[in-house]
Protein backbone atom coordinates (compact mmCIF):
# COMPACT_ATOMS: atom_id res chain seq x y z
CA UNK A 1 0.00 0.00 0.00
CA UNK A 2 1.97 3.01 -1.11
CA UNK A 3 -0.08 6.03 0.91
CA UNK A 4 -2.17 3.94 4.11
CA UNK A 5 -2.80 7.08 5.51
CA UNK A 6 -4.91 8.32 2.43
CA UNK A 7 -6.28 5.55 2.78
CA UNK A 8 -7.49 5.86 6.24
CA UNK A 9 -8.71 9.35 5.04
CA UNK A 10 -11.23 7.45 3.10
CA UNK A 11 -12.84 5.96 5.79
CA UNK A 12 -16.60 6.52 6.24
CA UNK A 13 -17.21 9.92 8.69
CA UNK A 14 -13.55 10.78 8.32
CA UNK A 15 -13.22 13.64 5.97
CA UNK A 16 -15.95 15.16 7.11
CA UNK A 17 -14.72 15.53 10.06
CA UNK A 18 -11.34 16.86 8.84
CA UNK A 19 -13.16 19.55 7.11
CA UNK A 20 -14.96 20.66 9.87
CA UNK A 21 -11.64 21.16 11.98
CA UNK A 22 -9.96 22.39 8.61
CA UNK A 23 -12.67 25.32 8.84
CA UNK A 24 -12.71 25.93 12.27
CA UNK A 25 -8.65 26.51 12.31
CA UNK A 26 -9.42 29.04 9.33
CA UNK A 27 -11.80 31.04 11.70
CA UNK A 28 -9.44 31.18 14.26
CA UNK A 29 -7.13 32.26 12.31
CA UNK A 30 -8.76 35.59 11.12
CA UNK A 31 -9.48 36.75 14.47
CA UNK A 32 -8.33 40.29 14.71
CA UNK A 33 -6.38 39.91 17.67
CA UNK A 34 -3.97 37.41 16.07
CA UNK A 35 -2.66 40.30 14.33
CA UNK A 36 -1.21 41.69 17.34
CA UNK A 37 -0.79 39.20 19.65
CA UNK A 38 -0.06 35.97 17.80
CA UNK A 39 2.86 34.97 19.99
CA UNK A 40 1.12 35.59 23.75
CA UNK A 41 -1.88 33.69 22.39
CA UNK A 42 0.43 30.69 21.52
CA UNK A 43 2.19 31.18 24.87
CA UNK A 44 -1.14 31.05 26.50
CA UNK A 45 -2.49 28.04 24.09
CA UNK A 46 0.37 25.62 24.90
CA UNK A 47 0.38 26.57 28.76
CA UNK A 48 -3.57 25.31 28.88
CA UNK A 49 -2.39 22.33 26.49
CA UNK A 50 0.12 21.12 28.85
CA UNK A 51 -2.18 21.53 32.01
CA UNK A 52 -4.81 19.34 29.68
CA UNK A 53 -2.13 16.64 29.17
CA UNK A 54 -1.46 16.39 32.26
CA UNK A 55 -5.13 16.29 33.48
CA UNK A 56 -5.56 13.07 31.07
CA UNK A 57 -2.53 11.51 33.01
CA UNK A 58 -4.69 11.84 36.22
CA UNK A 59 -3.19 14.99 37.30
CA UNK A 60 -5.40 17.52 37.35
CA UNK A 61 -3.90 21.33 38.55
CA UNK A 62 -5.58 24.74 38.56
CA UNK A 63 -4.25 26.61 35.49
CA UNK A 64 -3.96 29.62 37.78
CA UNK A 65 -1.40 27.63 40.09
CA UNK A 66 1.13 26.99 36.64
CA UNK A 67 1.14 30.28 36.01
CA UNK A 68 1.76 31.56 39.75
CA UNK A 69 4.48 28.47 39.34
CA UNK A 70 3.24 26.53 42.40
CA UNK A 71 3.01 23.11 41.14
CA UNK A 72 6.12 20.88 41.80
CA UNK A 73 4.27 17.75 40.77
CA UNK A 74 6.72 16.19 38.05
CA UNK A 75 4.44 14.96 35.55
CA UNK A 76 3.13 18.67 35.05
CA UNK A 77 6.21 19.97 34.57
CA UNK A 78 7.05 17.34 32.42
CA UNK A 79 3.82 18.17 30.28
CA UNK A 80 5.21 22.29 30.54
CA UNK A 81 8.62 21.16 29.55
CA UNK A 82 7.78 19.13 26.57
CA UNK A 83 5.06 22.41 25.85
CA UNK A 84 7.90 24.25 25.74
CA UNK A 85 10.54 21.91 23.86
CA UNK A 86 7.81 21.91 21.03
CA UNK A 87 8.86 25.48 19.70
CA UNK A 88 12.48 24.38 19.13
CA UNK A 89 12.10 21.05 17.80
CA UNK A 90 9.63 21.73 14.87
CA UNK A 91 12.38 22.15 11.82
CA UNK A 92 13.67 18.71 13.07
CA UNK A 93 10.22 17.11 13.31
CA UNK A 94 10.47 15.99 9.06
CA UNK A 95 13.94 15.46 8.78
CA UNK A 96 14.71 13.74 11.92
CA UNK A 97 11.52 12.35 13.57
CA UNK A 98 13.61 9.90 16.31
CA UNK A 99 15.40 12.69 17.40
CA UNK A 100 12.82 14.72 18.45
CA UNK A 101 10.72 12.08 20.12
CA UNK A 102 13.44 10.94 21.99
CA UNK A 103 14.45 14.79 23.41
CA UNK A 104 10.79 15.00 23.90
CA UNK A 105 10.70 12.19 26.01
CA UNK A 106 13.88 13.41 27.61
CA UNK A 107 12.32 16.53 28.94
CA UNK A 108 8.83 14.89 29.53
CA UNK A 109 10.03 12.39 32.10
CA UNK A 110 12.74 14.04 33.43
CA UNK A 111 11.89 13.12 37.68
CA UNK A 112 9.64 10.55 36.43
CA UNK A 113 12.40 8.08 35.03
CA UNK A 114 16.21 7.13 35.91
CA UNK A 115 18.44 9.44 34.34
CA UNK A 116 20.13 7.17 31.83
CA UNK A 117 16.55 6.12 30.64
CA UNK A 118 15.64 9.54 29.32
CA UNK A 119 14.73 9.12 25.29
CA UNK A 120 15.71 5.66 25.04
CA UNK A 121 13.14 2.62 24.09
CA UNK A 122 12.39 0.49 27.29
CA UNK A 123 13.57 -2.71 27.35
CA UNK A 124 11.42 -3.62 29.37
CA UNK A 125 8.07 -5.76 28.41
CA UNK A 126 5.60 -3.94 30.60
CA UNK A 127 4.54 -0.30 30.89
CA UNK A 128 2.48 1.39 32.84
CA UNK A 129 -1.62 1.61 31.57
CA UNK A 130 -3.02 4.96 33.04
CA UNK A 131 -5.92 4.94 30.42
CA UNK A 132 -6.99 1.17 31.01
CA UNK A 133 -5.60 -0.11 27.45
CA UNK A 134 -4.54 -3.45 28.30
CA UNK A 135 -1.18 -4.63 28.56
CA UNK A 136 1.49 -2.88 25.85
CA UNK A 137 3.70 -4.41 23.41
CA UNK A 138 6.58 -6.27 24.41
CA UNK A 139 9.51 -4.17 23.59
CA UNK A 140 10.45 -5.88 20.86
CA UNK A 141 7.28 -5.33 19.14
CA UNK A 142 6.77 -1.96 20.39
CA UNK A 143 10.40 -1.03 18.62
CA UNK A 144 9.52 -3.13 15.36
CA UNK A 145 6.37 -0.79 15.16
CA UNK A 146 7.86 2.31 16.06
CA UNK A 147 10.13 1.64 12.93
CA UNK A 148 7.06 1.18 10.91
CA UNK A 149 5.86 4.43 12.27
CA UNK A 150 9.03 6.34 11.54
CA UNK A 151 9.02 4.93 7.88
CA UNK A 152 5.66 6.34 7.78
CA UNK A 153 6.49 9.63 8.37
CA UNK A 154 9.36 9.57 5.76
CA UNK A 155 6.44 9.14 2.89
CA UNK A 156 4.96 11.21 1.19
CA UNK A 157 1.34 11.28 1.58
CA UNK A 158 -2.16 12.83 0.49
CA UNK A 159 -3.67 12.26 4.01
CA UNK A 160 -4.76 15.78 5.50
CA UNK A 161 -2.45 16.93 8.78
CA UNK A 162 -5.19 15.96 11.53
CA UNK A 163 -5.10 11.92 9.97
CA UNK A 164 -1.17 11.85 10.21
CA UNK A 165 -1.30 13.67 13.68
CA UNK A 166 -3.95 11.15 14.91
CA UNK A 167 -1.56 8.13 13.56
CA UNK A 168 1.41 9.44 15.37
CA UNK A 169 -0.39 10.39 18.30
CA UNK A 170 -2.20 6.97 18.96
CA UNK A 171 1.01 4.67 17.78
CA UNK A 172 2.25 6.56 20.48
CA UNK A 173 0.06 6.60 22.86
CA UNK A 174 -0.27 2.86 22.66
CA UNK A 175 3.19 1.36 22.05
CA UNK A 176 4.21 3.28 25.43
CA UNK A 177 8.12 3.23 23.77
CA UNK A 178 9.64 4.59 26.51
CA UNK A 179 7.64 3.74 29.38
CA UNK A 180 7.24 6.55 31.10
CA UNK A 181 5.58 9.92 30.07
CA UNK A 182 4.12 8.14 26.95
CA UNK A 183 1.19 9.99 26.82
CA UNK A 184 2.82 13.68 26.92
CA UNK A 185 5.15 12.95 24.03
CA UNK A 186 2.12 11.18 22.20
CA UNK A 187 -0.15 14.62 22.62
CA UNK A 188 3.44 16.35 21.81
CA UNK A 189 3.83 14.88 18.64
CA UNK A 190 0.66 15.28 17.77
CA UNK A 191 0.24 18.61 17.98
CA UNK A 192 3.79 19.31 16.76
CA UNK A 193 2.25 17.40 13.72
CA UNK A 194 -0.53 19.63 12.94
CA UNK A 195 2.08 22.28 13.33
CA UNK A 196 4.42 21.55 11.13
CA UNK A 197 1.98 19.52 8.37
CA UNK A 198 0.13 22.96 8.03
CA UNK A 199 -2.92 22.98 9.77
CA UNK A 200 -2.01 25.19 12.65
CA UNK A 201 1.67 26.68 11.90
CA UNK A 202 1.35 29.27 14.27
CA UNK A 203 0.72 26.26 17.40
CA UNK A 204 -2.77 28.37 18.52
CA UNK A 205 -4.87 25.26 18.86
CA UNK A 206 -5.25 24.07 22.75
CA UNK A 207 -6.13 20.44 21.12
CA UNK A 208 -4.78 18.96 24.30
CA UNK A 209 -7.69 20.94 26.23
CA UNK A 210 -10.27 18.99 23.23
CA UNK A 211 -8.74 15.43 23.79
CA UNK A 212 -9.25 16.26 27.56
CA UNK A 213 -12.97 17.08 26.99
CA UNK A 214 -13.79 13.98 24.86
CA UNK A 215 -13.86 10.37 25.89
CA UNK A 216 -10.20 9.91 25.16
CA UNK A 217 -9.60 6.21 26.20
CA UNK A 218 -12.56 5.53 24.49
CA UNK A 219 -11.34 6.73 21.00
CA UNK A 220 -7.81 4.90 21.81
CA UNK A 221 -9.63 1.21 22.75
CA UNK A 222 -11.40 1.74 19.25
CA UNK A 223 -8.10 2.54 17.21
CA UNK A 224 -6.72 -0.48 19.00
CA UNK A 225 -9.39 -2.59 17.44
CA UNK A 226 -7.65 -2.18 14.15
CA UNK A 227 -10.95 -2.44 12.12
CA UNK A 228 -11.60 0.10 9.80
CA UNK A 229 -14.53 1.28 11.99
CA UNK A 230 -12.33 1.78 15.10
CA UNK A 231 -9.30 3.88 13.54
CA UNK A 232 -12.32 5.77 11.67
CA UNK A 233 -13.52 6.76 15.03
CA UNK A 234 -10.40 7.77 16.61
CA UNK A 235 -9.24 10.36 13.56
CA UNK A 236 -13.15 11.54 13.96
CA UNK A 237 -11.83 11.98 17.92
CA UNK A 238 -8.65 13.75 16.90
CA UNK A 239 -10.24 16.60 14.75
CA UNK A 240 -12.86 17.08 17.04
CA UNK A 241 -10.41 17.46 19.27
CA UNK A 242 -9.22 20.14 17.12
CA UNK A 243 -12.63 21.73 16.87
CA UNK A 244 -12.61 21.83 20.88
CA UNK A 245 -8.99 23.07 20.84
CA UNK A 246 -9.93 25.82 18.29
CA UNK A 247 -13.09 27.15 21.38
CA UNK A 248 -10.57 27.00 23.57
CA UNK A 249 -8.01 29.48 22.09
CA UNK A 250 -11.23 31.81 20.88
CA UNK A 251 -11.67 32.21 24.14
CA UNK A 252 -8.02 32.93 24.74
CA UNK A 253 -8.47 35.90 21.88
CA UNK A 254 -11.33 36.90 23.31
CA UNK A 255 -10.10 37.56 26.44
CA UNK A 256 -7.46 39.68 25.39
CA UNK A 257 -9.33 41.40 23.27
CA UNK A 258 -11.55 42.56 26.42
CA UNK A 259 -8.27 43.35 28.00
């Protein structure tokens, strides 16, 4: 199969979902106040992304308490490292995918995981299963797929940004290569997908805050079915997710457009 992932476009309910993120993004994107304040929106976007990503971990902190800096807990400031990691690594992201997941990992579960296991596969054959998917991969097969997923990034392909993000992000998600902080550099690299495949170049889109809002195990268990019907499902999850992410960051723009 020379492009799968235009061929998961194709599934039933799929592009229609696309489109309807595809538009949303191009509303947000003529808001007036972008023209000014493009940047502190961003800033303000990835801070509520990270506090989302942690939240689907099972650690849920007031977004007034990251910004006063109060939080110490090391999964959150995991999720704000890898936030922040995001804005340096996109140029790589194409050329050098490997690289950047394993720095993102690296800075995810920095306090989480031994020092010499920072960005390196585990080895070992269990991983932790805070979202109730069942057991992962054994290593083995969770490094012969992450090779598959790495090849598929080197294609080309017709498949719109939000069906490669939602690829990356649930390979991710449930391979759990590293073992620790799985889920942050799965959200990571999926938004750092939509970034750098075109649909939201600027990083605006809280989709974190979206996946957070939406039964997001749920959508997972169904892309681990590997029917047609399931996978369907969970690229319908991940540009909704987008849709959500898009409300989110209105609100962020309209907020500062009050003053």
């Amino acid at each position: 199969m020379s492009d799968p992932l235009a061929v998961i476009a194709q599934f039933p309910g799929v592009q229609d979902a696309v489109d309807e993120a595809r538009r949303a993004v191009d509303r947000l994107y003529r808001h007036r106040v972008l023209r000014r304040a493009s940047p502190a929106v961003s800033t303000e976007s990835s801070l509520r992304g990270a506090r989302a990503s942690a939240a689907i971990e099972g650690v849920d902190v007031p977004l007034d308490a990251l910004r006063r800096d109060e939080t110490h807990d090391p999964l959150v400031q995991g999720a704000l490292r890898a936030s922040a990691e995001m804005g340096r690594l996109g140029s790589t992201w194409r050329s050098a995918p490997r690289q950047v997941l394993a720095r993102l990992h690296a800075v995810a579960a920095a306090g989480l995981a031994p020092q010499d296991s920072l960005g390196r596969p585990r080895s070992l054959d269990e991983a932790p299963d805070p979202l109730s998917l069942g057991p992962a991969p054994s290593a083995a097969d969770a490094a012969s797929r992450m090779e598959g997923l790495l090849g598929l990034l080197e294609q080309p392909t017709k498949a719109p940004a939000v069906v490669l993000a939602a690829v990356v992000h649930a390979e991710l998600a449930v391979l759990r290569p590293f073992g620790t902080a799985d889920g942050i550099v799965a959200r990571s690299a999926g938004r750092l997908t939509l970034v750098e495949y075109g649909l939201d170049p600027k990083s605006l889109v809280a989709v974190e805050v979206g996946h957070l809002e939406l039964p997001y195990g749920e959508a997972l268990r169904a892309y681990l079915s590997g029917t047609p019907e399931g996978v369907a499902a969970w690229v319908q999850h991940c540009a909704s997710a987008v849709t959500l992410g898009v409300r989110e960051t209105t609100a962020i723009c309209e907020a500062m457009q009050r003053g």
